[in-house]
N, C-alpha and C. Protein backbone atom coordinates (compact mmCIF):
# COMPACT_ATOMS: atom_id res chain seq x y z
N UNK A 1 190.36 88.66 52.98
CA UNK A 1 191.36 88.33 51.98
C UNK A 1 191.09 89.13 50.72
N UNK A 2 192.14 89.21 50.14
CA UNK A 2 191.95 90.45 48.96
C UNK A 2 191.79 89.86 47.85
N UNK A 3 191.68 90.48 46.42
CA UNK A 3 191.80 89.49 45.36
C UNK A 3 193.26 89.82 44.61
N UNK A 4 193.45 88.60 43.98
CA UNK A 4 194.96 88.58 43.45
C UNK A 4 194.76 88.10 41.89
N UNK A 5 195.15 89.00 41.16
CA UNK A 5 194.82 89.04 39.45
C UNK A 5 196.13 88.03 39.13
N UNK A 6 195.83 87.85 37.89
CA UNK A 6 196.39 86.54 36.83
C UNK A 6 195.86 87.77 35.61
N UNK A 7 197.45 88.45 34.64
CA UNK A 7 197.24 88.95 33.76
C UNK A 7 197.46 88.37 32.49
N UNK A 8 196.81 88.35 31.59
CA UNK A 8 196.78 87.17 30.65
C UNK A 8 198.13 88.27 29.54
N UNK A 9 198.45 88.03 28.50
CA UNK A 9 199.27 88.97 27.78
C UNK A 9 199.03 89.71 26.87
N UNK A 10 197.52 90.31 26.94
CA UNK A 10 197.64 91.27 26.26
C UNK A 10 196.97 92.81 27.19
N UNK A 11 197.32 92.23 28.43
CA UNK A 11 197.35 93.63 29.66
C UNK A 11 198.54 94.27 29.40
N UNK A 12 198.90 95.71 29.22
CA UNK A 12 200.35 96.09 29.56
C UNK A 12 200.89 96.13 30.54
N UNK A 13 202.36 95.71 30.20
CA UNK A 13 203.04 95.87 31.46
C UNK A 13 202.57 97.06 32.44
N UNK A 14 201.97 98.17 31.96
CA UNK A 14 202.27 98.98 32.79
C UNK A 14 201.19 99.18 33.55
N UNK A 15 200.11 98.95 33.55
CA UNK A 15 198.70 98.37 34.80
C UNK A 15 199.55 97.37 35.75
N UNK A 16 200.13 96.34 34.91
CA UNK A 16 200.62 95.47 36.10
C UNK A 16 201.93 95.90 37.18
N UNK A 17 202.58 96.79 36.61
CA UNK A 17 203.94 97.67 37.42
C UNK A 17 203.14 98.77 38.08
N UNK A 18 202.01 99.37 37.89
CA UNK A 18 201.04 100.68 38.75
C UNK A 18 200.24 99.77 40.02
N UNK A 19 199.70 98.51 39.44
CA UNK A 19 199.18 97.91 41.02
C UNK A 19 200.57 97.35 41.71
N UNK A 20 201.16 96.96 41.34
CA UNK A 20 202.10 96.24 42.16
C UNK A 20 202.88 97.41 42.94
N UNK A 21 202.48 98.72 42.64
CA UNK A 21 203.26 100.05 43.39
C UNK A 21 202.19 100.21 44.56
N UNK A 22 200.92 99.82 43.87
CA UNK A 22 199.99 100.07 45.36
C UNK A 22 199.80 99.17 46.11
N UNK A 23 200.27 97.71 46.09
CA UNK A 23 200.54 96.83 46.54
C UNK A 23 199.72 95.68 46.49
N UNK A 24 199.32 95.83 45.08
CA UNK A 24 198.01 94.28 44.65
C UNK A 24 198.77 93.55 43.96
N UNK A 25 198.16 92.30 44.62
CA UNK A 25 199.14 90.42 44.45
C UNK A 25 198.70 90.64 42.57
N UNK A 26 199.72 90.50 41.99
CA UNK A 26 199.24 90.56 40.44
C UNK A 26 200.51 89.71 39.96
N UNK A 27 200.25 88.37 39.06
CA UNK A 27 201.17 87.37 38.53
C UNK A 27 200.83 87.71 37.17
N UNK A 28 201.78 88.02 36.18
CA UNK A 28 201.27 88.10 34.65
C UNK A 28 201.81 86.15 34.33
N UNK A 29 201.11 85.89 32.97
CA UNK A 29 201.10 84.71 32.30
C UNK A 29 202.75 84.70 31.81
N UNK A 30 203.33 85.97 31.32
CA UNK A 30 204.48 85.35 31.41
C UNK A 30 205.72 85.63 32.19
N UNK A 31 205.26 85.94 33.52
CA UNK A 31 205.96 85.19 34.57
C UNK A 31 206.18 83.77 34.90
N UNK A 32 204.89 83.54 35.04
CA UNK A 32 203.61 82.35 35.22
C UNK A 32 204.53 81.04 34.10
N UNK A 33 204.94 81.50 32.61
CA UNK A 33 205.26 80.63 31.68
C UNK A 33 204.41 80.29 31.09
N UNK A 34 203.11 80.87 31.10
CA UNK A 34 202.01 80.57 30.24
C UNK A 34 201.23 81.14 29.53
N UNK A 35 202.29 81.97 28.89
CA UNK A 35 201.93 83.02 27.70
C UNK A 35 200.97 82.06 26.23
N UNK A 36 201.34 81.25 26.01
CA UNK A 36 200.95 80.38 24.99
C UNK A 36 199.84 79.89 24.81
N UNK A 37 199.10 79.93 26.64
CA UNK A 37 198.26 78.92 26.56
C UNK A 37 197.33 79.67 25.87
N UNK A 38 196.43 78.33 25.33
CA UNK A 38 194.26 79.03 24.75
C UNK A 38 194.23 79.02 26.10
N UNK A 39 193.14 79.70 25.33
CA UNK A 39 192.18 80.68 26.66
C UNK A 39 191.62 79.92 27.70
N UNK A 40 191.07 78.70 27.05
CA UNK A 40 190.45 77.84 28.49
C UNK A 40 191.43 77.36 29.33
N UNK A 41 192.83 76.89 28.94
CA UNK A 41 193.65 77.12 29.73
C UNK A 41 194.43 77.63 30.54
N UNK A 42 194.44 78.97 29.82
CA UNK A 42 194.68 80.04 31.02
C UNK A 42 193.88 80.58 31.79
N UNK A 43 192.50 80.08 31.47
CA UNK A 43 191.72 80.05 32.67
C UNK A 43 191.51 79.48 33.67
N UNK A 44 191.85 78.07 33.06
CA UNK A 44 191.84 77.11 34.32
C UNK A 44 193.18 77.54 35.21
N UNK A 45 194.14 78.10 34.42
CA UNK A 45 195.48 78.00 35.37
C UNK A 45 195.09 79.29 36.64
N UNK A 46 194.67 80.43 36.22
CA UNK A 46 194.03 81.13 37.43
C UNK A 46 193.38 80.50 38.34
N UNK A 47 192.44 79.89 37.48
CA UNK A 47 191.51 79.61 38.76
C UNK A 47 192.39 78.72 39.35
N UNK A 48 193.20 77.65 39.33
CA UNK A 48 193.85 76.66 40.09
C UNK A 48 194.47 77.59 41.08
N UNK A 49 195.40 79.16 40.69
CA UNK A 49 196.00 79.49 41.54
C UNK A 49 194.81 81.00 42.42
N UNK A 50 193.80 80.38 42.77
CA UNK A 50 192.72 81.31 43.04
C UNK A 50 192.97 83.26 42.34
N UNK A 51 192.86 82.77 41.07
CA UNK A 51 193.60 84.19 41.03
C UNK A 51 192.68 84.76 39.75
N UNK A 52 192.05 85.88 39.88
CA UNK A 52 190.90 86.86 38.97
C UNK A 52 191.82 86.70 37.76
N UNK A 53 191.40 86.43 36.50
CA UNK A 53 192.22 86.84 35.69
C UNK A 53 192.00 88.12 35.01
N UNK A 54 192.36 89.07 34.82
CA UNK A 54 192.19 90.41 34.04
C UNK A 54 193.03 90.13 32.55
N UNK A 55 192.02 91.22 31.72
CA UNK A 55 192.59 90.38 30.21
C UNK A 55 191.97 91.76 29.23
N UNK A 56 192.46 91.91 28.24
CA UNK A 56 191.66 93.07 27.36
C UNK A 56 191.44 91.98 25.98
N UNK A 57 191.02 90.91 26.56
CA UNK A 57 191.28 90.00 25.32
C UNK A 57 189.59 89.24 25.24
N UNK A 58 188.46 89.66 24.54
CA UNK A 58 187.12 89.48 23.92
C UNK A 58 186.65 87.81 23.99
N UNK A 59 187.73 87.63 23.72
CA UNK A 59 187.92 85.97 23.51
C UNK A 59 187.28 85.12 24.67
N UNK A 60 188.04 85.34 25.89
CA UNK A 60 188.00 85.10 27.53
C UNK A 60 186.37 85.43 27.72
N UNK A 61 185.67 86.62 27.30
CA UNK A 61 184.01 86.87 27.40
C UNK A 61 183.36 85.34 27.11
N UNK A 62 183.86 84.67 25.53
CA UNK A 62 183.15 83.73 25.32
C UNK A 62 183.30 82.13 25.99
N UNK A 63 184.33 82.28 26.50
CA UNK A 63 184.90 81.28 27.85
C UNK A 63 184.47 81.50 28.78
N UNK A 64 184.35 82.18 29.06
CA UNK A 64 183.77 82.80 30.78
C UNK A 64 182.30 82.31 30.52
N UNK A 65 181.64 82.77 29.67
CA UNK A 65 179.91 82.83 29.40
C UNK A 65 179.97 81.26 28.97
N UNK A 66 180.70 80.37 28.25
CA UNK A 66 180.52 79.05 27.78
C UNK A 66 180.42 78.36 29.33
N UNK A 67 181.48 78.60 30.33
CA UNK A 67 181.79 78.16 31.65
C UNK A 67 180.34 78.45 32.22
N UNK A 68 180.10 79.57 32.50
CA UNK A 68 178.77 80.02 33.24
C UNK A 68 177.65 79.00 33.21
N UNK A 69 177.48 78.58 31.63
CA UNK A 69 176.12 78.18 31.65
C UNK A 69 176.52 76.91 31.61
N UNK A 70 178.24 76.14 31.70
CA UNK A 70 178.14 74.74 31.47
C UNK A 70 178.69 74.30 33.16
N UNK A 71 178.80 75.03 33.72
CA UNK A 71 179.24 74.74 35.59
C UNK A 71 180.58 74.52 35.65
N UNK A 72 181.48 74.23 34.89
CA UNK A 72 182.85 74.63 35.15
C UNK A 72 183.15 75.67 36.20
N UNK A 73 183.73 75.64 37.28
CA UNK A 73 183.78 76.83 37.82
C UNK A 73 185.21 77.10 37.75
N UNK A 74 185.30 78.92 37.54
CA UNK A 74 186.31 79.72 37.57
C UNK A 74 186.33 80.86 38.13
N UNK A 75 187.93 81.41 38.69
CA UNK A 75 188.04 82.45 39.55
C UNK A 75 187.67 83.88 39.41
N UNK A 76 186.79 84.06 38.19
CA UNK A 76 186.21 85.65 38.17
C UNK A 76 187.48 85.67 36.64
N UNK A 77 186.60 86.51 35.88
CA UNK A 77 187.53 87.42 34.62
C UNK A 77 186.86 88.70 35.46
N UNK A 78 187.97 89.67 34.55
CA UNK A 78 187.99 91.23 34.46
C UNK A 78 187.93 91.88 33.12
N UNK A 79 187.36 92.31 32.74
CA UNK A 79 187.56 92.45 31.29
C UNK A 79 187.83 94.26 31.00
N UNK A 80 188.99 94.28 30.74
CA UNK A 80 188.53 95.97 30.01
C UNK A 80 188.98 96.34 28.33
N UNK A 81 188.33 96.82 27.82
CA UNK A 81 188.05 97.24 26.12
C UNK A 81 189.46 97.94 26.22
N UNK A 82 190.31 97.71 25.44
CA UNK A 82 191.22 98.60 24.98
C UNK A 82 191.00 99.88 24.67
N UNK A 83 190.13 100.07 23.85
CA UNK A 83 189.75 101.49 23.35
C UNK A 83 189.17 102.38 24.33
N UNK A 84 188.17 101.69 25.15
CA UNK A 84 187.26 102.19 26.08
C UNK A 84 187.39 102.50 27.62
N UNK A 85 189.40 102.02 27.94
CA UNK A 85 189.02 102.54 29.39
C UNK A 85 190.76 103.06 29.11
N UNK A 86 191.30 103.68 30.02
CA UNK A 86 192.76 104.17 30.07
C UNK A 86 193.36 103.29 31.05
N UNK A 87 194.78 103.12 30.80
CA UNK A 87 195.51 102.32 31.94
C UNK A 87 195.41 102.68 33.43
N UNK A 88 195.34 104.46 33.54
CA UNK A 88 195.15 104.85 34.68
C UNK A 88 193.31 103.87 35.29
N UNK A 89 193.07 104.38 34.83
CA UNK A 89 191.60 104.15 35.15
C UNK A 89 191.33 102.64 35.45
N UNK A 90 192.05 101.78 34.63
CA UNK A 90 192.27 100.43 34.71
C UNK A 90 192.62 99.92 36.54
N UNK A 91 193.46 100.76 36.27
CA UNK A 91 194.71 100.33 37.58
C UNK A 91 193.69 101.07 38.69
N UNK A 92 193.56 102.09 39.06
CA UNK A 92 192.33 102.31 39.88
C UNK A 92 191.15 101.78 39.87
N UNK A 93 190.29 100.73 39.25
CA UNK A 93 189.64 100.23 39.51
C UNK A 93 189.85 98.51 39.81
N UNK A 94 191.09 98.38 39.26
CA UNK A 94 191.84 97.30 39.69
C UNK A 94 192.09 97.33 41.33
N UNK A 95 192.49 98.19 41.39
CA UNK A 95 192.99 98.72 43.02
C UNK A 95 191.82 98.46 43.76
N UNK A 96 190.60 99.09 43.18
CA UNK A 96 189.76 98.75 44.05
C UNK A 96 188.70 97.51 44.27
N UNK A 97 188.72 96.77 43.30
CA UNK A 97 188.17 95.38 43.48
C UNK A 97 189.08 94.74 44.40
N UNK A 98 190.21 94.65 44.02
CA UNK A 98 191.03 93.85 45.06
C UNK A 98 190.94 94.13 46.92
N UNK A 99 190.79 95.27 46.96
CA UNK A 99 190.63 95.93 48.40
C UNK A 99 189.16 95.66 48.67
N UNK A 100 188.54 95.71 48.03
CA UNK A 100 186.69 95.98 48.16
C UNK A 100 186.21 94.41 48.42
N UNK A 101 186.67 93.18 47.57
CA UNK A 101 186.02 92.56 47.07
C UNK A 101 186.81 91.15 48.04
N UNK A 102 185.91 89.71 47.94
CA UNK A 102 186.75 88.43 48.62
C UNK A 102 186.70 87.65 47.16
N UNK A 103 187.90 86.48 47.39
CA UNK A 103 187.71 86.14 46.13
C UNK A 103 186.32 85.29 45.90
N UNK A 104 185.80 84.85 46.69
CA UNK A 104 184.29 83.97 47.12
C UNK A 104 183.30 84.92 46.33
N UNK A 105 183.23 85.96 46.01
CA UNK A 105 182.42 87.00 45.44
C UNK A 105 182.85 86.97 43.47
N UNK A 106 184.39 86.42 43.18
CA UNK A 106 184.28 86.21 41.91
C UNK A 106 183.71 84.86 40.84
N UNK A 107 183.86 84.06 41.76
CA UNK A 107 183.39 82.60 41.43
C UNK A 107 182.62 82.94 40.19
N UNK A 108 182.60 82.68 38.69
CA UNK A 108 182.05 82.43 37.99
C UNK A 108 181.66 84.03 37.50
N UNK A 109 181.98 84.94 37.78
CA UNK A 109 181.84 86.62 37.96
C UNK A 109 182.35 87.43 36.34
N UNK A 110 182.25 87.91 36.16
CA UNK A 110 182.49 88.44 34.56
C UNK A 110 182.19 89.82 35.18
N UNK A 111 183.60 90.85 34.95
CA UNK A 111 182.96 92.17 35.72
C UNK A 111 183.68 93.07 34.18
N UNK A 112 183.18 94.05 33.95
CA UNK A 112 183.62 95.00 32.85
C UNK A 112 184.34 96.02 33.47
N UNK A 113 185.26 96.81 33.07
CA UNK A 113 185.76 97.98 33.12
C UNK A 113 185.51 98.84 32.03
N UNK A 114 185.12 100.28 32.48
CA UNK A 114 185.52 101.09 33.60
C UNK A 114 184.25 100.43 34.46
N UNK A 115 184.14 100.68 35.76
CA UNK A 115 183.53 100.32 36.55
C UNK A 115 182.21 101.88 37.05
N UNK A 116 181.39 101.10 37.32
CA UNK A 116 180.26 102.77 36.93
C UNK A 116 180.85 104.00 36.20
């Protein structure tokens, strides 16, 4: 089984229109209707729908790491730096977690982009 991202809103549209051309399950938050939510909530809403959330949003680091050490469990963040990676580069390494990876491998997972 592949992994299927949950894009929070401050991913651009256009990572999420480049995987969905290569054919990765990707729901943005406001499809979803849950552009609004805080962060622990839109975390929990991924994880309810087993779904990685990818995010360029710093915030989600300190949720993810609060979760880690308090056992909450959640479906994996993705994190990439605005400044520090390109959309292309995004979306290709997006591409490839999803193909590479099960979602059983993100459980509680905090992965950075660019990837090596």
């Amino acid at each position: 089984m592949s992994i299927r991202f949950y894009m929070d809103v401050h991913v651009p549209y256009a990572m999420t229109f480049e995987l969905r051309l290569r054919g990765v399950d990707v729901l943005t938050a406001q499809e979803d209707g849950t552009g609004k939510l805080e962060d622990a909530k839109l975390l929990d809403r991924a994880s309810t729908l087993g779904r990685v959330l990818a995010t360029q949003d710093a915030d989600f680091l300190k949720e993810a790491a609060r979760r880690q050490e308090n056992a909450p469990r959640f479906a994996g963040v993705v994190f990439a730096p605005q400044l520090d990676v390109t959309i292309g580069q995004c979306v290709s390494d997006l591409e490839l977690i999803a193909r590479a990876s099960d979602p059983e491998d993100w459980i509680n997972w905090v992965e950075f982009l660019p990837l090596g």
